[in-house]
Structure formats: structure tokens, C-alpha cells
N, C-alpha and C. Protein backbone atom coordinates (compact mmCIF):
# COMPACT_ATOMS: atom_id res chain seq x y z
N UNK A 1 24.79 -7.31 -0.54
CA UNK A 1 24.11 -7.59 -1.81
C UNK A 1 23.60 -9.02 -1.84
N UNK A 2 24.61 -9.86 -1.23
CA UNK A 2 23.92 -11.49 -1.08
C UNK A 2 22.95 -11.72 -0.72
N UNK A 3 22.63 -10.83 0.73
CA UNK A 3 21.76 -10.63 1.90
C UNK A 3 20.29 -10.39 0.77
N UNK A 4 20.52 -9.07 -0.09
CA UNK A 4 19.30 -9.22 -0.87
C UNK A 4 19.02 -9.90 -1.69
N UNK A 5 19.70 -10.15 -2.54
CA UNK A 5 19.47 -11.40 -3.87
C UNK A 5 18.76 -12.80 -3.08
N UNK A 6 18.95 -13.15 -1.94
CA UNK A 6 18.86 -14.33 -1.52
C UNK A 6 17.47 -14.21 -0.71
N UNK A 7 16.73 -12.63 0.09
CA UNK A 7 15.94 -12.57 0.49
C UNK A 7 14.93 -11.95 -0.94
N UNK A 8 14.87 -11.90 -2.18
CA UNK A 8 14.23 -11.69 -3.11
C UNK A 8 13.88 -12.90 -4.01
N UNK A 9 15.17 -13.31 -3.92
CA UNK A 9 14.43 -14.82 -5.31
C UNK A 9 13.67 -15.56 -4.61
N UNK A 10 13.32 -15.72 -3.46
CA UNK A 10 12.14 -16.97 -2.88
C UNK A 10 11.08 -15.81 -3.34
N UNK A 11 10.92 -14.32 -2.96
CA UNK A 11 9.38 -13.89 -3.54
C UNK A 11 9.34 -13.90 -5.29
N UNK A 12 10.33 -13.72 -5.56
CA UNK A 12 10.21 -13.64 -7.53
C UNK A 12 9.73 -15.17 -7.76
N UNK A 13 10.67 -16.40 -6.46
CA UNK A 13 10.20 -17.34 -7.34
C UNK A 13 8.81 -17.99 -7.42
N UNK A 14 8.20 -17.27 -5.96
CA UNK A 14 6.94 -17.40 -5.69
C UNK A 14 5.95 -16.60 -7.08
N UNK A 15 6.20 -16.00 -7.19
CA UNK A 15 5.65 -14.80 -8.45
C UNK A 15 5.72 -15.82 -9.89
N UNK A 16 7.20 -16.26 -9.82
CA UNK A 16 7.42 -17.24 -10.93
C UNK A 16 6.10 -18.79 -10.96
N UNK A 17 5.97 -19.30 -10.26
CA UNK A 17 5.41 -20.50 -9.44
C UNK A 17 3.81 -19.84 -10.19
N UNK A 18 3.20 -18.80 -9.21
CA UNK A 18 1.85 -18.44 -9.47
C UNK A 18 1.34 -18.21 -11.16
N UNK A 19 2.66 -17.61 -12.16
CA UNK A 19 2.67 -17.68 -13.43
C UNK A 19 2.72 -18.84 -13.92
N UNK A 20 3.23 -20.10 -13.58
CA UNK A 20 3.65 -20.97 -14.43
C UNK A 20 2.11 -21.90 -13.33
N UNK A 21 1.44 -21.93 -12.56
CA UNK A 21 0.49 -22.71 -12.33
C UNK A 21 -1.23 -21.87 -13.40
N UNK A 22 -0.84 -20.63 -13.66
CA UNK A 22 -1.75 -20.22 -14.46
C UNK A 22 -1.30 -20.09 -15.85
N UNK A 23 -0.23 -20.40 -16.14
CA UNK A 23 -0.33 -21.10 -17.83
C UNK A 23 -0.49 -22.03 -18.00
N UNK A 24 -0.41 -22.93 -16.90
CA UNK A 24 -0.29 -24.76 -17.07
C UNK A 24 -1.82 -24.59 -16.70
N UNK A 25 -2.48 -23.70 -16.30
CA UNK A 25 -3.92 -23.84 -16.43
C UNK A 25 -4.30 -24.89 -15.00
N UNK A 26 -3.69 -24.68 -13.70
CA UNK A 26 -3.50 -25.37 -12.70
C UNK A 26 -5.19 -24.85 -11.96
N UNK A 27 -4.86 -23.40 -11.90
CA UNK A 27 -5.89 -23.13 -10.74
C UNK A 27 -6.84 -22.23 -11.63
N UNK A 28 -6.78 -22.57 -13.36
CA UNK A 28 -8.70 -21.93 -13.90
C UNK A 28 -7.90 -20.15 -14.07
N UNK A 29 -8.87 -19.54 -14.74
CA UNK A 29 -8.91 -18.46 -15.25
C UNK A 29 -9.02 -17.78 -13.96
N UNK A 30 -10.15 -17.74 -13.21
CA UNK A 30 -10.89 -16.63 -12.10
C UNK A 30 -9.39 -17.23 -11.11
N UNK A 31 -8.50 -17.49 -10.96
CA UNK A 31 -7.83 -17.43 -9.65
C UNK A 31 -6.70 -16.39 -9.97
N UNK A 32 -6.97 -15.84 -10.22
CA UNK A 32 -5.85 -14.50 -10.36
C UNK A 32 -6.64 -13.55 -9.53
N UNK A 33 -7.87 -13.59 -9.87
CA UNK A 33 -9.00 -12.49 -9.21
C UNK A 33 -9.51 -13.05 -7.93
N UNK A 34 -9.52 -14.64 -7.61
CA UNK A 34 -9.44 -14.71 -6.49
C UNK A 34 -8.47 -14.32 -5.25
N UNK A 35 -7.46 -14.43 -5.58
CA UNK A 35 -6.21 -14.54 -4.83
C UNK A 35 -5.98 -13.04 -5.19
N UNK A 36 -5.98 -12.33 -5.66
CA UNK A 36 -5.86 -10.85 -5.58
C UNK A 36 -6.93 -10.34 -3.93
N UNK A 37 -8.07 -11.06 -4.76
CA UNK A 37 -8.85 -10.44 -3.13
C UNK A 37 -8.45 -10.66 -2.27
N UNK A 38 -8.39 -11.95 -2.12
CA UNK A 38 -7.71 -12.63 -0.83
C UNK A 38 -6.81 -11.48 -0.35
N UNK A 39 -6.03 -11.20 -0.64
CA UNK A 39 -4.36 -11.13 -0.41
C UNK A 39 -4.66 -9.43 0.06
N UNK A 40 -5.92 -8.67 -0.78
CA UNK A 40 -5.94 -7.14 -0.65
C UNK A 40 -6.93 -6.71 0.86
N UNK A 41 -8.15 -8.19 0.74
CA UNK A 41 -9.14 -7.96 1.58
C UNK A 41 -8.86 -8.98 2.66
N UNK A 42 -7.97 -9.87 2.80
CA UNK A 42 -8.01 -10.55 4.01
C UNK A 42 -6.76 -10.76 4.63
N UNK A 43 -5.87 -11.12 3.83
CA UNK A 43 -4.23 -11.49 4.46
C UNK A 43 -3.57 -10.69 4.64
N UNK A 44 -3.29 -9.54 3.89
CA UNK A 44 -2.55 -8.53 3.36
C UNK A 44 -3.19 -7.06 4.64
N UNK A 45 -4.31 -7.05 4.85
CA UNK A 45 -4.54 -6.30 6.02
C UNK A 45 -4.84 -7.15 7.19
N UNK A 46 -4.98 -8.08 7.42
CA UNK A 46 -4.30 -8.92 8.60
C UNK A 46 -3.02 -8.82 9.17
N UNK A 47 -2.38 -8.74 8.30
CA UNK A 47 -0.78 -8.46 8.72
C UNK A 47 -0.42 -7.11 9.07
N UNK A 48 -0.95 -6.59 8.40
CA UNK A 48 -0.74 -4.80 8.56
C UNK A 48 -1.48 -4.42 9.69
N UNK A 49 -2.40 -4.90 10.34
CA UNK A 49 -3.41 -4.62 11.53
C UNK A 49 -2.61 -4.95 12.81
N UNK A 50 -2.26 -6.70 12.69
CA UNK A 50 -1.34 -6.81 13.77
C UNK A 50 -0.25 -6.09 13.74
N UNK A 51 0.98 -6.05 12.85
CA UNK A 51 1.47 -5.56 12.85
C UNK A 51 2.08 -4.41 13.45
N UNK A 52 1.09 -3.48 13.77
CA UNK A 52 0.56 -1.99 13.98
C UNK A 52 0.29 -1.81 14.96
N UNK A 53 -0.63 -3.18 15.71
CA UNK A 53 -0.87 -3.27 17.11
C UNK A 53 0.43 -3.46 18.22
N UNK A 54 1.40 -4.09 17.82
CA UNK A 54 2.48 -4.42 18.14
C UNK A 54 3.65 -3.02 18.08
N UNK A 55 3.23 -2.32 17.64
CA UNK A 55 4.52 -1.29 17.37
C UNK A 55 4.52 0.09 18.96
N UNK A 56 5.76 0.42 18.78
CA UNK A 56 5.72 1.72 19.75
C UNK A 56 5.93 2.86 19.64
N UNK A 57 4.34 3.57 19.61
CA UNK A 57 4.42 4.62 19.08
C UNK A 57 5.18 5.91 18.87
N UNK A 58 6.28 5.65 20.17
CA UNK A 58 7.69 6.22 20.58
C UNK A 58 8.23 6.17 19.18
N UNK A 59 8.54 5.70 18.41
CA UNK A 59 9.24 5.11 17.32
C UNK A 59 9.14 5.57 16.14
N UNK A 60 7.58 5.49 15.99
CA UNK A 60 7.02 5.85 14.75
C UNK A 60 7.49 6.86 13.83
N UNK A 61 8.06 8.58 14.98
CA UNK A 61 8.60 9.43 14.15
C UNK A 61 9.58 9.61 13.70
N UNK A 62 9.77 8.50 12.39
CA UNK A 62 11.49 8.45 11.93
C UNK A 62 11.18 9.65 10.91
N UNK A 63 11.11 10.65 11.21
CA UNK A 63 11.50 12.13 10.39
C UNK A 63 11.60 11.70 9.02
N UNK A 64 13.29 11.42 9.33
CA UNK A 64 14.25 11.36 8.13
C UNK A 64 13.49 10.32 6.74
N UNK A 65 13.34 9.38 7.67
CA UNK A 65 12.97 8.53 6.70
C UNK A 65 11.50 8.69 6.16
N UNK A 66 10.28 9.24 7.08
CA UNK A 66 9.02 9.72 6.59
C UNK A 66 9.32 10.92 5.23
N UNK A 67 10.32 11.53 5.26
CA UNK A 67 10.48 12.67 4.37
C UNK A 67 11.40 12.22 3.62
N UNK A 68 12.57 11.68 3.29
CA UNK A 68 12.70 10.44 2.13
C UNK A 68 11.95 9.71 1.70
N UNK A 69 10.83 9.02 1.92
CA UNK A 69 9.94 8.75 1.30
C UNK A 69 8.83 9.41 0.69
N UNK A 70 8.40 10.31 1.66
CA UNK A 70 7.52 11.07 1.16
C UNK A 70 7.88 11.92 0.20
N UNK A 71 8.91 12.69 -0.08
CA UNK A 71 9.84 13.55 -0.95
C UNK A 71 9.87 12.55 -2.27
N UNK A 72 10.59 11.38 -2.16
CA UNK A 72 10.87 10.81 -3.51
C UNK A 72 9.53 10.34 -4.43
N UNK A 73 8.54 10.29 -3.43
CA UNK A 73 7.37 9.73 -4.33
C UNK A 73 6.72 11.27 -4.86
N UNK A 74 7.07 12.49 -3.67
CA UNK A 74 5.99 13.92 -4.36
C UNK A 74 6.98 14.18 -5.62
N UNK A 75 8.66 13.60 -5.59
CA UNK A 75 9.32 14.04 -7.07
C UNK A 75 8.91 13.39 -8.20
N UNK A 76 8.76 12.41 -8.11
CA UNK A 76 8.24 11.36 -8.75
C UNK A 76 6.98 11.52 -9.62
N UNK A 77 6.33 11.87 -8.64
CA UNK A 77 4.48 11.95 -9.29
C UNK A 77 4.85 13.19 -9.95
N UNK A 78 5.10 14.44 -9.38
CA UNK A 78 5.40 15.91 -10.27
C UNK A 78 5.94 15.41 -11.54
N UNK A 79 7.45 14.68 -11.96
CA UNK A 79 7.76 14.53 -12.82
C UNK A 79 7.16 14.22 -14.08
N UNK A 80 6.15 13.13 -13.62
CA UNK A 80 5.26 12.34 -14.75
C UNK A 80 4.08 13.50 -14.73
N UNK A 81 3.94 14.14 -13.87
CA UNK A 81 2.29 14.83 -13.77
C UNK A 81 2.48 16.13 -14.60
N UNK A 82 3.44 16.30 -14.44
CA UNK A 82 4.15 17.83 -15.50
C UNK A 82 3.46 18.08 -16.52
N UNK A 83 2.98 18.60 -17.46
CA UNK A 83 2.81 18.98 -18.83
C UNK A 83 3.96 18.85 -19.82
N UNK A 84 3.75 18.22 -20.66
CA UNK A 84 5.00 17.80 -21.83
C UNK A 84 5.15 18.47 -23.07
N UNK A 85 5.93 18.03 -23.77
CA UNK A 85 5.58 18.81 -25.09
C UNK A 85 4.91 17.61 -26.60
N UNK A 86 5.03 16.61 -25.47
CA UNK A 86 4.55 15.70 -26.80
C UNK A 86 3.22 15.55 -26.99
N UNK A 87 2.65 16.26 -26.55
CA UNK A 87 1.11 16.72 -26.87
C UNK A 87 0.46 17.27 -25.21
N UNK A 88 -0.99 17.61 -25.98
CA UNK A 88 -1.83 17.92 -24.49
C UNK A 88 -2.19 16.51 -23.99
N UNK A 89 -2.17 16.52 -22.35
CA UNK A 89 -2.50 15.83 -22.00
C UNK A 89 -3.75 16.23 -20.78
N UNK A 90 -5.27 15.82 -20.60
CA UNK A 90 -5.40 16.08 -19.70
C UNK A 90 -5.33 15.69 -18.50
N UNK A 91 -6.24 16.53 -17.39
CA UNK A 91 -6.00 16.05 -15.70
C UNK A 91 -5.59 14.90 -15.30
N UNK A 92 -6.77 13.95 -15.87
CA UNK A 92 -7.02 12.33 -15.08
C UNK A 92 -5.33 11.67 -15.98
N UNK A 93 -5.57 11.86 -17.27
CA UNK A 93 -4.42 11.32 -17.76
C UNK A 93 -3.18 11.37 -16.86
N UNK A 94 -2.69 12.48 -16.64
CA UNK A 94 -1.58 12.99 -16.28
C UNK A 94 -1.88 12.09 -14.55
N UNK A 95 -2.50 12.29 -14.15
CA UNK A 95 -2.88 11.84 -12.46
C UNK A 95 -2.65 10.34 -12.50
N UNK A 96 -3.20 10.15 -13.61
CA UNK A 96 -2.59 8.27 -13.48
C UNK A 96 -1.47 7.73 -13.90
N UNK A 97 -1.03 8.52 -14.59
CA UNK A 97 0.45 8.62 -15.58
C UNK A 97 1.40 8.70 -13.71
N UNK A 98 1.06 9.75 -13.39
CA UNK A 98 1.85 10.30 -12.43
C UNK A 98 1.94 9.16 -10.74
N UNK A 99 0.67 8.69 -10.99
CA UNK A 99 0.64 7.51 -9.48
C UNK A 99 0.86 6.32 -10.22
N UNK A 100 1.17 6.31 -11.25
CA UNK A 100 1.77 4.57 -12.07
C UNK A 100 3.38 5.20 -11.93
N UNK A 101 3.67 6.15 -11.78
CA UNK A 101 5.78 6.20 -11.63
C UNK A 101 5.59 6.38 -10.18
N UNK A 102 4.94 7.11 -9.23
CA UNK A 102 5.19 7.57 -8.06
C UNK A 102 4.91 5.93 -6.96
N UNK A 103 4.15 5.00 -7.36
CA UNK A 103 3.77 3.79 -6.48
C UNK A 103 4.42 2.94 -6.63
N UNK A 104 4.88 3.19 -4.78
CA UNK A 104 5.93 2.35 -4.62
C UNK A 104 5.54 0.69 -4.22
N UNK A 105 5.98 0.11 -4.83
CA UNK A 105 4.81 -1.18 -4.54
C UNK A 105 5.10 -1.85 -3.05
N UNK A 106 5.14 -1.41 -1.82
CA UNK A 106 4.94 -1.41 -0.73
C UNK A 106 4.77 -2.85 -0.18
N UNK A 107 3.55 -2.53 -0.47
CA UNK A 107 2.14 -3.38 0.12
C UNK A 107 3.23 -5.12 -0.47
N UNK A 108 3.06 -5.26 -1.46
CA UNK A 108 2.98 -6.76 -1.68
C UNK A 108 4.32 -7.07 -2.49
N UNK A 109 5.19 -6.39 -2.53
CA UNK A 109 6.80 -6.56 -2.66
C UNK A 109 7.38 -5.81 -1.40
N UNK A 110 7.39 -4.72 -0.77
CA UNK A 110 8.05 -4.32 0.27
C UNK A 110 7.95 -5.10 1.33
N UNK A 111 7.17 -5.61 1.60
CA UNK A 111 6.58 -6.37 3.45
C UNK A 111 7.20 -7.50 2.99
N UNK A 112 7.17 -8.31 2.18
CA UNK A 112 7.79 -9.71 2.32
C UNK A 112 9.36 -9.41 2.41
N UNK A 113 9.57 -8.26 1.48
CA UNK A 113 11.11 -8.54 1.28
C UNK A 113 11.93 -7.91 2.80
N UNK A 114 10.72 -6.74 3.01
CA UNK A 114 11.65 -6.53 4.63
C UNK A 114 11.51 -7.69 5.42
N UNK A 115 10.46 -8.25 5.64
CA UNK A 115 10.37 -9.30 6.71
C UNK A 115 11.43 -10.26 6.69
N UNK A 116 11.95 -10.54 4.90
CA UNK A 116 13.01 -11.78 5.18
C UNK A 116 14.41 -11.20 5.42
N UNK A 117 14.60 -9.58 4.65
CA UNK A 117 15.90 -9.06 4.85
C UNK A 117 15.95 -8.50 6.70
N UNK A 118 15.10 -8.20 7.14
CA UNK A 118 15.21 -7.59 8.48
C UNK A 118 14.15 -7.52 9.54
N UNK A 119 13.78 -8.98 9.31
CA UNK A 119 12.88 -9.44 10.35
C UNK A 119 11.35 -8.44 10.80
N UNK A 120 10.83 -9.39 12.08
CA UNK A 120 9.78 -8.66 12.05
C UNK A 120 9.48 -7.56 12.63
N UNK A 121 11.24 -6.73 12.80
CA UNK A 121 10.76 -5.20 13.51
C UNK A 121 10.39 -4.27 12.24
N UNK A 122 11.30 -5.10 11.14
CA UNK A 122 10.73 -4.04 9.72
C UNK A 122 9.40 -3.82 9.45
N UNK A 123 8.35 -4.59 10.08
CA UNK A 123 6.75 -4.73 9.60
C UNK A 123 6.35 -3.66 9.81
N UNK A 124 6.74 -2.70 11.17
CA UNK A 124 5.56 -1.55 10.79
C UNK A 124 6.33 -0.17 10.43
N UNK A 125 7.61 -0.07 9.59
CA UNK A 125 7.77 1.24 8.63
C UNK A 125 7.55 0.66 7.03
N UNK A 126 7.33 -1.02 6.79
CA UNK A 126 7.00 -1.09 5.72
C UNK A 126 5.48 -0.88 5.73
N UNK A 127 5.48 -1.21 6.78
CA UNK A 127 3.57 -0.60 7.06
C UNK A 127 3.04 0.21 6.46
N UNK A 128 4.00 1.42 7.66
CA UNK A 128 3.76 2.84 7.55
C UNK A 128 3.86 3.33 5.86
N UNK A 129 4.75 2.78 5.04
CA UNK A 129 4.81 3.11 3.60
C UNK A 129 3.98 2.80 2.89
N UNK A 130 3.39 1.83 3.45
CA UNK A 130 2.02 1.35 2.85
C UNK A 130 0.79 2.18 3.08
N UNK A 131 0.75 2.77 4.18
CA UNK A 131 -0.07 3.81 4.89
C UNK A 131 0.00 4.61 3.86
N UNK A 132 0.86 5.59 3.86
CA UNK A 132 1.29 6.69 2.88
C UNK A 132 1.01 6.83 1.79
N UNK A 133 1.25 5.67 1.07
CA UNK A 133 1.03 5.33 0.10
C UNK A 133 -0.32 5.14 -0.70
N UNK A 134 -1.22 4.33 0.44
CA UNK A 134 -2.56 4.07 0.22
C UNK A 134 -3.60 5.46 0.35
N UNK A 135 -2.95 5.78 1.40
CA UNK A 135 -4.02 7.01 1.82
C UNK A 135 -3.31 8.40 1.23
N UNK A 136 -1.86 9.13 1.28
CA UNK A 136 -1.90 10.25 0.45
C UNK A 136 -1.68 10.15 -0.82
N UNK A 137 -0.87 8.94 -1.50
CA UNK A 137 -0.35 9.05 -2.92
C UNK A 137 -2.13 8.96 -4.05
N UNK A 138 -2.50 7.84 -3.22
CA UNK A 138 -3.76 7.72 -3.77
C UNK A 138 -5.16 8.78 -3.71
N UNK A 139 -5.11 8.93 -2.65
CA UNK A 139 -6.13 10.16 -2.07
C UNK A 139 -5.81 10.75 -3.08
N UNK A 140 -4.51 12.05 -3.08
CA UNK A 140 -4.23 12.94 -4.24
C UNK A 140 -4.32 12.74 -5.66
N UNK A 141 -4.40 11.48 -6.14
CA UNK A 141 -4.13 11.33 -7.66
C UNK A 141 -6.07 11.30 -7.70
N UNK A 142 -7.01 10.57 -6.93
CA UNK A 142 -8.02 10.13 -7.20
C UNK A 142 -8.92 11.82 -6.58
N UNK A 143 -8.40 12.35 -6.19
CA UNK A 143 -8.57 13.89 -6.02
C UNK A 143 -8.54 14.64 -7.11
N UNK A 144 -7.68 14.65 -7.65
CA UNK A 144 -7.46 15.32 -8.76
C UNK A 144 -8.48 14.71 -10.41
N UNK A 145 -8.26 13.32 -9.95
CA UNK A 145 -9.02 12.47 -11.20
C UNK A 145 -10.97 13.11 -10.90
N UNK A 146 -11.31 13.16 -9.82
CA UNK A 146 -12.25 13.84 -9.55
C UNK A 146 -13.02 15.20 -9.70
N UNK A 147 -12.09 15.96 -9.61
CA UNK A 147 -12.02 17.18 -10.03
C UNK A 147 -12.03 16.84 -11.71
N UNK A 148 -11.52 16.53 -12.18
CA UNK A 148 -11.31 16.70 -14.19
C UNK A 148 -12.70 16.07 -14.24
N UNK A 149 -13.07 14.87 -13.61
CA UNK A 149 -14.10 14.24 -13.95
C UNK A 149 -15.40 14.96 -13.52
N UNK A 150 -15.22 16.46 -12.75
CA UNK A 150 -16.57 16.59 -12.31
C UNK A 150 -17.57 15.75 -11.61
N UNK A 151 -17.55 14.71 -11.13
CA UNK A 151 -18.56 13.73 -10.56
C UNK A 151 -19.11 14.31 -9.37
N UNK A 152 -18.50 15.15 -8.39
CA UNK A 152 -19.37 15.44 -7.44
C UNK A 152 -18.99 17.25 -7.47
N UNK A 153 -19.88 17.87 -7.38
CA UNK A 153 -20.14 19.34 -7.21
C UNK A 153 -19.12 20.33 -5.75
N UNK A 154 -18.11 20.44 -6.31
CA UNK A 154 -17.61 21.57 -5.19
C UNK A 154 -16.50 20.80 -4.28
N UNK A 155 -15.40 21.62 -4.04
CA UNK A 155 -14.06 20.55 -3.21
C UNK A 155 -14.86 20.19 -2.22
N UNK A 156 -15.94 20.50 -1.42
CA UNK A 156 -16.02 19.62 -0.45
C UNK A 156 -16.67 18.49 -0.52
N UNK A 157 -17.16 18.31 -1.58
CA UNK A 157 -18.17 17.20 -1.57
C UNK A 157 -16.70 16.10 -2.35
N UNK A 158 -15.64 16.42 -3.12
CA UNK A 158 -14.95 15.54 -4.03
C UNK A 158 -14.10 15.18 -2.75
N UNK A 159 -13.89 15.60 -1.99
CA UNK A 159 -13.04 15.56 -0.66
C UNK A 159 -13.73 14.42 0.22
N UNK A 160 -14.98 14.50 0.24
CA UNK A 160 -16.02 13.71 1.08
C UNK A 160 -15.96 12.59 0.60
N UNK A 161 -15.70 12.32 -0.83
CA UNK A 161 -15.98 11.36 -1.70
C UNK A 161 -14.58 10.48 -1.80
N UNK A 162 -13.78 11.43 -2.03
CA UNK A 162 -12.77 10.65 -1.94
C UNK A 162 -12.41 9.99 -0.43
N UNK A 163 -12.88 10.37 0.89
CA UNK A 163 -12.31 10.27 1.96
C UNK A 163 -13.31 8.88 2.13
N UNK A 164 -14.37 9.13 1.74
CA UNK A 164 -15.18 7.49 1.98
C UNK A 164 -14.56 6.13 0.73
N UNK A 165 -14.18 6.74 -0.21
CA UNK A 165 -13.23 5.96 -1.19
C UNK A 165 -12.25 5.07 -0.45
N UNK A 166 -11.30 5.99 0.23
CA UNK A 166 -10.19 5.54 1.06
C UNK A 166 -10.32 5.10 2.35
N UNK A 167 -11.37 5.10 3.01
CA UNK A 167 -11.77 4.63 4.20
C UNK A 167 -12.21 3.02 3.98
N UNK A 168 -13.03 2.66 2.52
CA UNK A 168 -13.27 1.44 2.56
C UNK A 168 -11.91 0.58 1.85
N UNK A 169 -11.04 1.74 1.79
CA UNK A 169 -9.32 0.78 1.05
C UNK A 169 -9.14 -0.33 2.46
N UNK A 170 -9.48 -1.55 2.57
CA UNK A 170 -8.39 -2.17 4.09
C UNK A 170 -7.18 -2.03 3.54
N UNK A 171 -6.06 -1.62 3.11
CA UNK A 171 -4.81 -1.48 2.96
C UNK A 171 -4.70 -0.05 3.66
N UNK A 172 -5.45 0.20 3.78
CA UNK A 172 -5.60 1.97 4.58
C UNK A 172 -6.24 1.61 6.05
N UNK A 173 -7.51 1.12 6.48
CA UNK A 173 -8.35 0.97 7.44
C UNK A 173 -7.49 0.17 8.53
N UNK A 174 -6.97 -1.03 7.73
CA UNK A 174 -6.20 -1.89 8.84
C UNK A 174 -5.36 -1.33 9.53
N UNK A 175 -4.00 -0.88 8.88
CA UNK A 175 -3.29 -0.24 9.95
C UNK A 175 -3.84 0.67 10.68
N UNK A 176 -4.82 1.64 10.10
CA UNK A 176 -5.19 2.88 11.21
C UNK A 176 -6.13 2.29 12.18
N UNK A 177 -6.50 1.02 12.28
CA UNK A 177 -7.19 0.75 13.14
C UNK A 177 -6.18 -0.05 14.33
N UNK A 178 -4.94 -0.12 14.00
CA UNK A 178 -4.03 -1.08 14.25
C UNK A 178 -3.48 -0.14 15.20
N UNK A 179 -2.79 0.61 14.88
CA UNK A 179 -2.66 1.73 15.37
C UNK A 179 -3.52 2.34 16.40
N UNK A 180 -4.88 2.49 16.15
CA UNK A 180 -5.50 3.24 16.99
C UNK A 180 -5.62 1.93 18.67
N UNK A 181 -5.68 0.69 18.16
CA UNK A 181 -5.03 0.02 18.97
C UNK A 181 -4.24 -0.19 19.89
N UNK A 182 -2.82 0.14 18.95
CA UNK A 182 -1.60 0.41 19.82
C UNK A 182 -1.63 1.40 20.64
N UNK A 183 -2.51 2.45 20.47
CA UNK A 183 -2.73 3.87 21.31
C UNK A 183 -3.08 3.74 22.46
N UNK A 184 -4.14 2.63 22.89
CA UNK A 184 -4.59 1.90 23.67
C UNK A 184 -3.55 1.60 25.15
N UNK A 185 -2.75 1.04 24.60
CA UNK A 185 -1.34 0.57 25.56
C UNK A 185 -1.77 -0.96 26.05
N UNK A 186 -2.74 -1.38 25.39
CA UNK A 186 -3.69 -2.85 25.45
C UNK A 186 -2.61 -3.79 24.35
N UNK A 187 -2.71 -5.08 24.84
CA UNK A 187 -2.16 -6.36 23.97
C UNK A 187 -3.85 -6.59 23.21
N UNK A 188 -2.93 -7.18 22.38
CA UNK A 188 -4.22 -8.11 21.79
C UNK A 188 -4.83 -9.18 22.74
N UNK A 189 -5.96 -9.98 22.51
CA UNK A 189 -6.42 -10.85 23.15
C UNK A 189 -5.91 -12.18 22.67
N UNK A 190 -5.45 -13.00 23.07
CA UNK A 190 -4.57 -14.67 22.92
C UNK A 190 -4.94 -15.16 21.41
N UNK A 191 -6.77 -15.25 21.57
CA UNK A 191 -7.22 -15.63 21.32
C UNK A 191 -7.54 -14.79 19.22
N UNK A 192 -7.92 -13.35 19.53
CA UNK A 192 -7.44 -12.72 18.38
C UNK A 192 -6.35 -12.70 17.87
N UNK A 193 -5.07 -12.62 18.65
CA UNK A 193 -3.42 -12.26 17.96
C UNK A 193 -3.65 -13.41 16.52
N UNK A 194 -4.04 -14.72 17.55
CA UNK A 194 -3.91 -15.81 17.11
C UNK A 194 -4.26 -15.87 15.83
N UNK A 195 -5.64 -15.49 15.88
CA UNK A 195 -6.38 -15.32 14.59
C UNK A 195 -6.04 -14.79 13.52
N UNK A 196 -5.89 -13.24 13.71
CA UNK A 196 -5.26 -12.36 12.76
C UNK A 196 -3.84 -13.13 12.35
N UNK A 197 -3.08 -13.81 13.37
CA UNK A 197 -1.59 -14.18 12.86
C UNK A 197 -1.69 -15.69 11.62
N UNK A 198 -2.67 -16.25 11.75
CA UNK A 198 -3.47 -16.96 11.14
C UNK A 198 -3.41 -16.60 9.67
């Protein structure tokens, strides 16, 4: 329990730090929206790319744990996505209701906290959760939000739509390109690792 309390309060206090430099009015209104990008479109799949490149694909099929995760988030989303009795709710409602309990925040609380609780072999199943996460939890909810919304004519075209949706996610693109990498049986180049580790 020490082990975690002690690898969590440096990210809370970092979290704490970024709040108290934007009430003290340190870094301006727009740096919340800067540093969001940053972190979604440049750092945040930087890490997940190398990451990915580095892993062995021998490895990857931890069963148990792909289906503990995957299981607790499909209970999860069902629960909230259900029909209630405290009124009607429709599709999209329920679909966002249902990926606001089911999302596991991965991406930008999971990766730091594995990296400090269990180093950097944890990087690519917090990856991989991030994978999952980005591409089926989301795919399915923005699937379904599609469908209620009617915007494109017929499952294959909302399918098409959503699949170019999630292709331009880099929280999705990086690792699978990272990956398709590692498939390779190739290192990175000195000169890229560098970069991306950058």
C-alpha cells in the first residue's frame, strides 16, 4: 500500500501544481487547451509508439488479464447503458452515460502510475489498455451515438465513419503503428529512439 500511495502523490501532486499555476493565473486561460494537445497529440503517443516498438510480441497474450479488463469495462458500460426507470432515456444519452462509467483513464493516470509502481516493463499492458480502450470502448459507444444520430446512411457507411474517426485518434494510431513495428523484429534507429524518447 506504501508502494502505491508514494508512487501516486508525485502524479496528484503534479495535477495539484497544474491547478494551482492556473488559478494563480501563471500560464493564461488557453494553457489548459494547450497542454491537453500537447500531451494527446505529441507526448502521450510518443511514448505509447516507442513503447510498443520495444515489446515482445511473445508476451502480449496475457488472456487472463486481456479478459479482466475487457469484461470489467463490457460490465460497466452495460450497467450505465441499461434502460432505467427514472425516465426514458435515449441512444446517444445512454452511450455516453455508459463510456463516462466504463473509461478507464489509462492513457494519462495508468502509464505514469505503472511506470513509477513497476517500471518500464509495465509500459506496454498499460499500453495495451489504452489500445482497448481507445479503439473498442470508444469505437462502440461512438457507434452506437451514430446510429441514434443517423448521420451517415446504413451500418456500413457508420462503420466506415467511425473507423476513419478512430484511425485519426494518435492514442489509437501510435501504438498500432508501434506494434506493427515490433512485428518487424527491427530496433529503432539511434537516432529516432532518441527522438521519440525525447
Amino acid at each position: 500500500m506504501n508502494a502505491v500511495i508514494t508512487a501516486a502523490l508525485p502524479v496528484f501532486a503534479l495535477i495539484l501544481t497544474g491547478w494551482l499555476a492556473a488559478r494563480w493565473r501563471i500560464l493564461g486561460p488557453a494553457a489548459t487547451d494547450a497542454l491537453n494537445r500537447y500531451v494527446v497529440y505529441l507526448s502521450l503517443p510518443a511514448l505509447l509508439f516507442r513503447a510498443m516498438t520495444q515489446v515482445d510480441l511473445a508476451h502480449m497474450a496475457h488472456w487472463g488479464f486481456v479478459g479482466a479488463f475487457a469484461g470489467g469495462i463490457a460490465v460497466t458500460f452495460a450497467l450505465s447503458f441499461l434502460p432505467r426507470k427514472r425516465g426514458p432515456r435515449g441512444l446517444t444519452d445512454r452511450s455516453i452515460e455508459g463510456l463516462a462509467a466504463a473509461y478507464a483513464n489509462a492513457g494519462y493516470m495508468g502509464i505514469p502510475l505503472c511506470l513509477a509502481l513497476f517500471g518500464a516493463e509495465s509500459l506496454a499492458p498499460a499500453a495495451f489498455t489504452t489500445l482497448m480502450t481507445a479503439s473498442v470502448l470508444f469505437g462502440f459507444a461512438i457507434a452506437l451515438i451514430e446510429f441514434d444520430r443517423q448521420q451517415a446512411p446504413g451500418l456500413g457507411a457508420t462503420l466506415v465513419k467511425v473507423g476513419r474517426a478512430l484511425m485519426r485518434n494518435p492514442l489509437l494510431a501510435a501504438p498500432v503503428l508501434g506494434l506493427a513495428w515490433a512485428g518487424t523484429g527491427l530496433a529503432l534507429p539511434e537516432g529516432l529512439d532518441r527522438y521519440v524518447s525525447l
